[in-house]
Protein backbone atom coordinates (compact mmCIF):
# COMPACT_ATOMS: atom_id res chain seq x y z
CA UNK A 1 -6.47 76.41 -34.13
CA UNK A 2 -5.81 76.32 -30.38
CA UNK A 3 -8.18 74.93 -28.28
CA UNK A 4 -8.74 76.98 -24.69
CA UNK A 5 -8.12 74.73 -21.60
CA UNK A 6 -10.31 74.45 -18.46
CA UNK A 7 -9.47 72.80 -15.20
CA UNK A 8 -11.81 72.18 -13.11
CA UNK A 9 -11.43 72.52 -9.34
CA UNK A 10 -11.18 68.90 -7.93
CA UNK A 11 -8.56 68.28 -11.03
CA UNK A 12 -6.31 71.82 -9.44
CA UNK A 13 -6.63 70.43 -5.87
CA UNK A 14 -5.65 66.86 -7.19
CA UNK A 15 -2.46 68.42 -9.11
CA UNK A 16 -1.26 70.99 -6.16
CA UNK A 17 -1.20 67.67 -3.83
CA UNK A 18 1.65 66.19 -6.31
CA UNK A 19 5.07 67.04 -5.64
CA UNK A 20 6.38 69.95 -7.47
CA UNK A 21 8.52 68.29 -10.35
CA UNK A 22 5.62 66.34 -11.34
CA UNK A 23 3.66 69.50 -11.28
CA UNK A 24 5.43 71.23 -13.76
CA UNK A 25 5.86 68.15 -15.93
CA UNK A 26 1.68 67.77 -15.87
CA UNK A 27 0.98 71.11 -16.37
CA UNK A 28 3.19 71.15 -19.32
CA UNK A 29 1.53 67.92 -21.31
CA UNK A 30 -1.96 69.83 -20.16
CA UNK A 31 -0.75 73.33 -21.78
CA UNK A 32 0.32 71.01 -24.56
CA UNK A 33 -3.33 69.64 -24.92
CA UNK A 34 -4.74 73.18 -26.07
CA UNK A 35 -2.16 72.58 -29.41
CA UNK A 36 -3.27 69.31 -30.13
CA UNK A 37 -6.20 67.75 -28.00
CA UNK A 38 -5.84 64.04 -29.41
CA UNK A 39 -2.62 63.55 -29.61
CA UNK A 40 -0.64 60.22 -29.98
CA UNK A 41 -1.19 57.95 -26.90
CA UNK A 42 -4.30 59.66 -26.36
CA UNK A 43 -6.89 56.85 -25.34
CA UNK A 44 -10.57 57.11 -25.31
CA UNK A 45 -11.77 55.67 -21.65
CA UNK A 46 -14.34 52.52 -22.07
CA UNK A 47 -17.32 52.46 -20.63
CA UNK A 48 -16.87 56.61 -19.72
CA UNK A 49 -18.91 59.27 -21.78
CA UNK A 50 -16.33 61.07 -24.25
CA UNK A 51 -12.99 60.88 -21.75
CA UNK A 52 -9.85 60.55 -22.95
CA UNK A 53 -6.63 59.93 -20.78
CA UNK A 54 -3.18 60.83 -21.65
CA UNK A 55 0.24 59.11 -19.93
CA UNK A 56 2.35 61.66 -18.05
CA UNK A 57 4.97 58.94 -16.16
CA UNK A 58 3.01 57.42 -13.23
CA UNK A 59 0.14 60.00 -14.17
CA UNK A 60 -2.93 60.53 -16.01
CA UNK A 61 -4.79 63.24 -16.88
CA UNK A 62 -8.56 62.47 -17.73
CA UNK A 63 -10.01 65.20 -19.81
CA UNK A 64 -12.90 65.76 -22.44
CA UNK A 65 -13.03 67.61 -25.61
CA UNK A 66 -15.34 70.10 -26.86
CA UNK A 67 -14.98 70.47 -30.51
CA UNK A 68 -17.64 72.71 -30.98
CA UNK A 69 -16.45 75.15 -28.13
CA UNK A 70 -12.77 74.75 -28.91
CA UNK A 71 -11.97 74.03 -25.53
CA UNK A 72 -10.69 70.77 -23.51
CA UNK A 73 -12.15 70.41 -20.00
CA UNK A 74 -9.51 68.77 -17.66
CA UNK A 75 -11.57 66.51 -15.21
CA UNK A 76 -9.38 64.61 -12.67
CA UNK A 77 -5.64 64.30 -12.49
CA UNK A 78 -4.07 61.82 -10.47
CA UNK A 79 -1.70 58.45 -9.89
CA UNK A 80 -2.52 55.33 -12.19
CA UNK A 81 -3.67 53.30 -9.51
CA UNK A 82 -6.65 55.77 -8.24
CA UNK A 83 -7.68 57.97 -11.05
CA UNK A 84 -10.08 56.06 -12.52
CA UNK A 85 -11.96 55.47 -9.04
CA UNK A 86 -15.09 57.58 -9.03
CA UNK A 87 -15.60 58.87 -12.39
């Protein structure tokens, strides 16, 4: 069952400022989330409320699932080095 994906605003704004090839390449793992929301190399974030993070080169995305709405909710997208500032 495929789950419905949800980006919020600051996480668009944060992926339009990336240069285009890493764009696409994001947006494609993200479209891949709504097929599998967990997958392999997903990470649950310590110390954060139900956020995951997935690897995407020198990128993560930071996103929570909602089982019981069948939808993932894409929070912040961004470099390694700055994406976990301000959670």
């Amino acid at each position: 069952m495929a789950y419905r994906i949800t980006i919020l605003p600051a996480a668009l704004r944060d992926l339009s400022a990336l240069p285009k090839p890493d764009q696409r390449r994001i947006s494609q793992r993200i479209d891949r989330l709504a097929e599998d929301p967990r997958p392999p190399g997903a990470k649950m974030l310590q110390g954060r409320r139900r956020f995951f993070r997935v690897r995407c080169g020198d990128y993560r995305i930071i996103y929570t699932v909602e089982a019981d709405r069948q939808r993932v909710l894409v929070v912040k997208v961004g470099h390694r080095r700055d994406v976990y500032k301000r959670l």
